[in-house]
N, C-alpha and C. Protein backbone atom coordinates (compact mmCIF):
# COMPACT_ATOMS: atom_id res chain seq x y z
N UNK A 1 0.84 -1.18 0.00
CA UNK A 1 0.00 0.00 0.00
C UNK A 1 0.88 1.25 0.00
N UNK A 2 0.34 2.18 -0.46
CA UNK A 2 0.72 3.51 -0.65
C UNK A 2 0.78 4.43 0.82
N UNK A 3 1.10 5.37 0.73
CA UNK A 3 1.24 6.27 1.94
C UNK A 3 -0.42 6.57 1.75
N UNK A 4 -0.85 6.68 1.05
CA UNK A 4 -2.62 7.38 1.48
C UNK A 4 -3.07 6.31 1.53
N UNK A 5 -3.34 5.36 0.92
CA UNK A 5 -4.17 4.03 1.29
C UNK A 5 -3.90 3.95 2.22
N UNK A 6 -2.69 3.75 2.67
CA UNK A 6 -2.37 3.32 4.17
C UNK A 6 -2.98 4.25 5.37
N UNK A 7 -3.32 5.92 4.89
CA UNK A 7 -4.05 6.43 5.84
C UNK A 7 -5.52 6.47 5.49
N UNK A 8 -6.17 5.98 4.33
CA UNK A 8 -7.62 5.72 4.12
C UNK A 8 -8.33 4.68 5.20
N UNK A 9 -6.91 3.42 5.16
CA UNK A 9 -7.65 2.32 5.70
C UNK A 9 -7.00 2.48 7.21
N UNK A 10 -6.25 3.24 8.07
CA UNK A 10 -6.20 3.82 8.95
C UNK A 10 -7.94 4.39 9.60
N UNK A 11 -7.93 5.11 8.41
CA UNK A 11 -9.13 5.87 8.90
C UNK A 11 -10.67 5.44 8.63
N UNK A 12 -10.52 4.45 7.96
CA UNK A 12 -12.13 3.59 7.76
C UNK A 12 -11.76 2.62 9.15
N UNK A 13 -10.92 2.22 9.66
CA UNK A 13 -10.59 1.23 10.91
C UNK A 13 -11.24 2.40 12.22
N UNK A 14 -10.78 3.38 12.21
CA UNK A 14 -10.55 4.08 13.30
C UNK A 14 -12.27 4.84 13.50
N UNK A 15 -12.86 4.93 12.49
CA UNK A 15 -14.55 5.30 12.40
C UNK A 15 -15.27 4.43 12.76
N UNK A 16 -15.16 3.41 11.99
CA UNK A 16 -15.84 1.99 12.26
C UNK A 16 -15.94 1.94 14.15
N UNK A 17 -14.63 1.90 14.48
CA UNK A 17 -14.80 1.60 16.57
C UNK A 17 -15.50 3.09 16.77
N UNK A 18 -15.39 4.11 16.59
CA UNK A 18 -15.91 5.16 17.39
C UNK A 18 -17.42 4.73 16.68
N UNK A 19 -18.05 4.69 15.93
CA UNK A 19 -19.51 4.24 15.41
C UNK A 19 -20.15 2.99 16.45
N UNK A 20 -19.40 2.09 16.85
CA UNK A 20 -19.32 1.46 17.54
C UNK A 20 -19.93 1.83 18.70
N UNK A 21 -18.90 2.93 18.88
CA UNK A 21 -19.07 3.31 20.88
C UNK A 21 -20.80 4.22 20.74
N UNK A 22 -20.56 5.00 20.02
CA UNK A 22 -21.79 5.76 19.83
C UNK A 22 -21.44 7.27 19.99
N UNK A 23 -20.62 8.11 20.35
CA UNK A 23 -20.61 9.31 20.77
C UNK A 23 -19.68 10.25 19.84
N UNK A 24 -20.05 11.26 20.17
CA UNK A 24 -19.81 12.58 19.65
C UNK A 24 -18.29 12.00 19.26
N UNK A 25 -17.90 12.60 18.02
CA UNK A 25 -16.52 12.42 17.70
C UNK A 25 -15.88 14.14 17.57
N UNK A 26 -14.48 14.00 17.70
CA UNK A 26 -14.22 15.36 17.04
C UNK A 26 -13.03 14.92 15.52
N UNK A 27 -13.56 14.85 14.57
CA UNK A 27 -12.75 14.88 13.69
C UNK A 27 -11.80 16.04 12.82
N UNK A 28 -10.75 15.50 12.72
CA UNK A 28 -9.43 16.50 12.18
C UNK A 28 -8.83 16.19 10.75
N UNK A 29 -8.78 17.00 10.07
CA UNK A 29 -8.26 17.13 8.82
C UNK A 29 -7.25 17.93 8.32
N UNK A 30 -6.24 17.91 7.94
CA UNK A 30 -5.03 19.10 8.23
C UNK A 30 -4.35 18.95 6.16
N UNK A 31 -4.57 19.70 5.86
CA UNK A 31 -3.65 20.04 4.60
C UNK A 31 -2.73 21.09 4.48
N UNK A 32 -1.78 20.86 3.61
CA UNK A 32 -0.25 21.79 4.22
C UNK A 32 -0.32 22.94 4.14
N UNK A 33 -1.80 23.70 4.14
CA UNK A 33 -1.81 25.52 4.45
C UNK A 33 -3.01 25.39 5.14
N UNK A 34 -3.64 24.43 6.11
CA UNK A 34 -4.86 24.76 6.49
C UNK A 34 -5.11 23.64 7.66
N UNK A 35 -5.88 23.18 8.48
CA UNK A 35 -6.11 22.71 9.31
C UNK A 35 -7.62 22.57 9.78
N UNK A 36 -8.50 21.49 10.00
CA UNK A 36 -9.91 21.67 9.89
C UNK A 36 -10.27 20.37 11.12
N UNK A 37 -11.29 20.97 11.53
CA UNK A 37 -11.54 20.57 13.10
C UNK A 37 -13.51 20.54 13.07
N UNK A 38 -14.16 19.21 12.65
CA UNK A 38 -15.42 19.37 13.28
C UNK A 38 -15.71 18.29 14.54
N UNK A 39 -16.69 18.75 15.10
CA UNK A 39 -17.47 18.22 16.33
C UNK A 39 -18.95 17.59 15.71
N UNK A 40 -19.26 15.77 15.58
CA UNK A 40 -19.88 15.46 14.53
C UNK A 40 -20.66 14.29 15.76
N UNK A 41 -22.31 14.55 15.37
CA UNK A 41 -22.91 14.24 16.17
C UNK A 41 -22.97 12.26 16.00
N UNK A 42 -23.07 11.54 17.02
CA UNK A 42 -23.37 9.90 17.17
C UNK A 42 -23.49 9.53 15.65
N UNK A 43 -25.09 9.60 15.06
CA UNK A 43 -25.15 9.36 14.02
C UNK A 43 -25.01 9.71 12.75
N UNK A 44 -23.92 10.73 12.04
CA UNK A 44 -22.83 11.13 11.82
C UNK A 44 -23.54 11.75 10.72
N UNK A 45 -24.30 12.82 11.02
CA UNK A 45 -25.15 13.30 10.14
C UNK A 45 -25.23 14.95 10.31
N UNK A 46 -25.11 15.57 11.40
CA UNK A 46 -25.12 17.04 11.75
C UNK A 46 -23.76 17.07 12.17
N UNK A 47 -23.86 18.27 11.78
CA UNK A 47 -21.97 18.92 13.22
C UNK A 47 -22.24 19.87 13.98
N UNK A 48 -21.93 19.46 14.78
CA UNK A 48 -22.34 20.15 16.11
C UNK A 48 -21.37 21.51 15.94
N UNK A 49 -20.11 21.28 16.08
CA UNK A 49 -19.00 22.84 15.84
C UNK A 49 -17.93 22.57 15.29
N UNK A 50 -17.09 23.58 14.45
CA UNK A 50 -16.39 23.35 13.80
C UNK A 50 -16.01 24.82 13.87
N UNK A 51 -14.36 24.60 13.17
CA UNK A 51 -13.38 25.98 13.51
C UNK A 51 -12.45 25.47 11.99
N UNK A 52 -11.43 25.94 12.15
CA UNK A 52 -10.80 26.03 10.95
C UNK A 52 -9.88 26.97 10.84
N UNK A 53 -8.35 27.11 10.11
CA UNK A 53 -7.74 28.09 9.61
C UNK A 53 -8.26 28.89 8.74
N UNK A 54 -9.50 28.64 7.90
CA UNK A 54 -9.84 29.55 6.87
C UNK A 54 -11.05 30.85 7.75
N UNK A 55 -11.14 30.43 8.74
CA UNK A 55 -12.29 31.60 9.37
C UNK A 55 -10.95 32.90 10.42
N UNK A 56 -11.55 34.17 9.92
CA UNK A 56 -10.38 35.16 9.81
C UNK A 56 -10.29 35.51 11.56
N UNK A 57 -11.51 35.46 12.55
CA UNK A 57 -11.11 35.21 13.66
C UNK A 57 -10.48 34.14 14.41
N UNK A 58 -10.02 33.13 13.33
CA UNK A 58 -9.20 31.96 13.78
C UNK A 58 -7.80 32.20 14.16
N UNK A 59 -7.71 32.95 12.86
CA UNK A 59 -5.83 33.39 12.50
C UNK A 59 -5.73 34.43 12.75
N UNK A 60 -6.54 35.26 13.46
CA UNK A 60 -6.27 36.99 13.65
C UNK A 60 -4.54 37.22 14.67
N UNK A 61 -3.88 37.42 13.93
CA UNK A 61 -2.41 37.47 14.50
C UNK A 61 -1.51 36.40 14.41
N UNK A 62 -2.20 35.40 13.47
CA UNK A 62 -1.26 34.27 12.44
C UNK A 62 -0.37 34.44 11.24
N UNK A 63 0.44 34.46 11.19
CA UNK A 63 1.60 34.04 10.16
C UNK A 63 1.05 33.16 9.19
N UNK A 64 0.66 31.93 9.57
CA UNK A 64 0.53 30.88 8.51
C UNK A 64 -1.00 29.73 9.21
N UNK A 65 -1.37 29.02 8.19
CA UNK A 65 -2.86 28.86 8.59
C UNK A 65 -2.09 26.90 8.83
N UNK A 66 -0.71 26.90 8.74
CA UNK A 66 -0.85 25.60 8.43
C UNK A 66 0.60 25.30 9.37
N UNK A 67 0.54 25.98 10.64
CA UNK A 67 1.71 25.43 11.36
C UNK A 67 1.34 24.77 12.93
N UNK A 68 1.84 24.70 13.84
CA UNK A 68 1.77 24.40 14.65
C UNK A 68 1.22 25.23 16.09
N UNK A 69 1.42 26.68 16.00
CA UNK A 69 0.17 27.53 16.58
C UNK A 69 -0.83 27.45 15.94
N UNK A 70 -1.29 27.76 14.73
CA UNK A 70 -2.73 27.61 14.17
C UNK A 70 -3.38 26.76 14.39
N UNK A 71 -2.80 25.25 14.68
CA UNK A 71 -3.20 23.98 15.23
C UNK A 71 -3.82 24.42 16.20
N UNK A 72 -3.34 24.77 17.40
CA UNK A 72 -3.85 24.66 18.53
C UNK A 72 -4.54 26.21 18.75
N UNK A 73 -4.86 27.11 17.81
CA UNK A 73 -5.20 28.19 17.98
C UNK A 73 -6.64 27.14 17.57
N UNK A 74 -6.75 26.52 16.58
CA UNK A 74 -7.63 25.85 16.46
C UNK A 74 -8.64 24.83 17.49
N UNK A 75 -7.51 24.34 17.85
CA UNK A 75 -8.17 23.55 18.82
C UNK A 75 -9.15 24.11 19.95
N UNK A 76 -8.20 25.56 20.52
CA UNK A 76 -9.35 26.30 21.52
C UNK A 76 -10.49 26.51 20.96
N UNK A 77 -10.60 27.05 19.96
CA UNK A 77 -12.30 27.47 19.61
C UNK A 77 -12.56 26.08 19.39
N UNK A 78 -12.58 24.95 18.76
CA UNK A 78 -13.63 24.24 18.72
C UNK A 78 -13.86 23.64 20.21
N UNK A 79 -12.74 23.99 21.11
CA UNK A 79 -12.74 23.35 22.71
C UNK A 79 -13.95 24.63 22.53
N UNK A 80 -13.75 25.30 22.76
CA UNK A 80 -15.12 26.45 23.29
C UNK A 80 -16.35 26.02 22.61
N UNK A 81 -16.27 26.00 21.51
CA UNK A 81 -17.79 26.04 20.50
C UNK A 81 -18.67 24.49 20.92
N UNK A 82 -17.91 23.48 21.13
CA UNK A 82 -18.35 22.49 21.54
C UNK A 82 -19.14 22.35 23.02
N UNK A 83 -18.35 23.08 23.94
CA UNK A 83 -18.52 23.40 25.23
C UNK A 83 -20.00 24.08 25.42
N UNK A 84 -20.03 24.98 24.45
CA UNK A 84 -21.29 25.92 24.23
C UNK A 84 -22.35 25.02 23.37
N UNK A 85 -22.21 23.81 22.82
CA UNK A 85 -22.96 23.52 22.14
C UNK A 85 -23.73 22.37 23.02
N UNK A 86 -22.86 22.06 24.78
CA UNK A 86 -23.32 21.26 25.26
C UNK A 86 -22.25 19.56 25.19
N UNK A 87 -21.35 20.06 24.38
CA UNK A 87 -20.62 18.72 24.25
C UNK A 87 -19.47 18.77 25.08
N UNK A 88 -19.05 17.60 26.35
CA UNK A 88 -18.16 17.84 27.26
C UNK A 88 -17.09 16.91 26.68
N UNK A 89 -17.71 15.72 26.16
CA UNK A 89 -16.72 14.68 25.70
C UNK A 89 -16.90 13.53 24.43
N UNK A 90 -15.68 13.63 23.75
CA UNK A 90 -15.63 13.37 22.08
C UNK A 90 -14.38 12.26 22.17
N UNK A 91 -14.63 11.30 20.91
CA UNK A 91 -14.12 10.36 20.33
C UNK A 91 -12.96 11.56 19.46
N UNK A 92 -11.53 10.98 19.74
CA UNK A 92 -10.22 12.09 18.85
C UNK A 92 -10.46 10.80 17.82
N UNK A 93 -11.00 11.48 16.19
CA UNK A 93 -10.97 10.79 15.13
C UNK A 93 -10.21 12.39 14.04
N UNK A 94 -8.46 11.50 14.10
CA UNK A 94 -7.48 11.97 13.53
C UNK A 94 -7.87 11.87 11.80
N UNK A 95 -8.19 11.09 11.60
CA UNK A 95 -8.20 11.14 9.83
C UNK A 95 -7.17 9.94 9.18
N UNK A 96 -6.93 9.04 10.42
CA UNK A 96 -5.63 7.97 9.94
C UNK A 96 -4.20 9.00 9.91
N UNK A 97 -3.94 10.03 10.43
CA UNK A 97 -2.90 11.32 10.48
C UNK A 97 -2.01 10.50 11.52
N UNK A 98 -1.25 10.40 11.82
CA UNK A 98 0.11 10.47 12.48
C UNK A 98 -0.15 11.41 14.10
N UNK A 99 -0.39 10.53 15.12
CA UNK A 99 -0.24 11.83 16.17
C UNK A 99 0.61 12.23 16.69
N UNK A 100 0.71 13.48 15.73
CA UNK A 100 2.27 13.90 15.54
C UNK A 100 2.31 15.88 15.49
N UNK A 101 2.87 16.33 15.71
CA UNK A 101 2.74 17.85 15.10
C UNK A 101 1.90 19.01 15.02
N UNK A 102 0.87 18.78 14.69
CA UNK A 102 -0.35 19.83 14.08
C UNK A 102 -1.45 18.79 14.90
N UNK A 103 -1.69 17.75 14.45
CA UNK A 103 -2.62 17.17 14.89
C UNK A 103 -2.52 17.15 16.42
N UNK A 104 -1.23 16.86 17.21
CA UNK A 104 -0.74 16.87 18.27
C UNK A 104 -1.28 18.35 18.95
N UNK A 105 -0.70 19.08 18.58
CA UNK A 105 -1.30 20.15 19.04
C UNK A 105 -2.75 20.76 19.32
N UNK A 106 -3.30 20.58 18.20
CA UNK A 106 -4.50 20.65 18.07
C UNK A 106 -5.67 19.73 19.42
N UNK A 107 -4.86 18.65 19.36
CA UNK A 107 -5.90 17.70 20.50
C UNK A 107 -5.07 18.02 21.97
N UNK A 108 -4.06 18.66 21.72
CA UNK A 108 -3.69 19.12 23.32
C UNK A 108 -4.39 20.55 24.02
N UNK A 109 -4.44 21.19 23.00
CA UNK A 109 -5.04 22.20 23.08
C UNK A 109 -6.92 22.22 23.55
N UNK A 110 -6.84 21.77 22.80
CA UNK A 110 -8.62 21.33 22.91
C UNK A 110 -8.86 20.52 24.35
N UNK A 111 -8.33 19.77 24.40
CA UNK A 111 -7.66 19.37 26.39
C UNK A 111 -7.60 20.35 27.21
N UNK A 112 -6.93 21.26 26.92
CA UNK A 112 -7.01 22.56 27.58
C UNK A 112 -7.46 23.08 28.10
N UNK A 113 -8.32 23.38 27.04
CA UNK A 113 -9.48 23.97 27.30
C UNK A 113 -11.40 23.58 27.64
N UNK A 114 -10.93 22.20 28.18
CA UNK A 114 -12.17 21.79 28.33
C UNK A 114 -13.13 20.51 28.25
N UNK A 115 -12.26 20.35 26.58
CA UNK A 115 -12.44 18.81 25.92
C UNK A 115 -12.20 17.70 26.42
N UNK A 116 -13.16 16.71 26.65
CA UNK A 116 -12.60 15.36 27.28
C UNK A 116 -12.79 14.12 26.33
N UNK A 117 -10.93 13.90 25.78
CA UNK A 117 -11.45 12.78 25.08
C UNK A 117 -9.58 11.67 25.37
């Protein structure tokens, strides 16, 4: 397998058990200028909250939408927006990603501030 197959079927493995458990997931998606973060309800049909490098109060005093502060600049608001939406605790569904860097950050951050996963 390829480097993306290998994170497709990472990430059809890693959905499948959280579908399983039943609860709120927070899923992460990161491309090399951007970073994307939703809060996605049991039956995986609404999103509860979501943040992102592309929303301009995300990055207000960012350099770059795709490093390792923006990660976790990220992570606080969806730790907040979730919080406000009533959600205390989420399934971390990485995307088959490496927890490593950006993604790392991002789910430490969101810890931080609130998130229990």
């Amino acid at each position: 397998m390829d480097k993306k197959a290998s994170r497709k079927h990472r990430t059809r493995r890693t959905r499948a058990k959280i579908k399983q458990l039943g609860v709120f997931r927070l899923c992460v998606y990161r491309s090399p200028k951007h970073i994307y973060a939703q809060v996605i309800k049991p039956c995986g049909s609404e999103v509860v909250a979501s943040a992102s490098t592309l929303e301009s109060s995300v990055v207000e005093g960012l350099t770059s939408g795709g490093n390792i502060t923006a990660a976790a600049q990220v992570g606080k608001f969806i730790a907040e927006r979730a919080k406000s939406a009533g959600v205390e605790s989420v399934a971390f569904d990485r995307s088959g990603f490496k927890y490593h860097g950006r993604i790392k950050a991002l789910a430490d951050a969101a810890r931080e501030h609130g998130l229990e996963f």
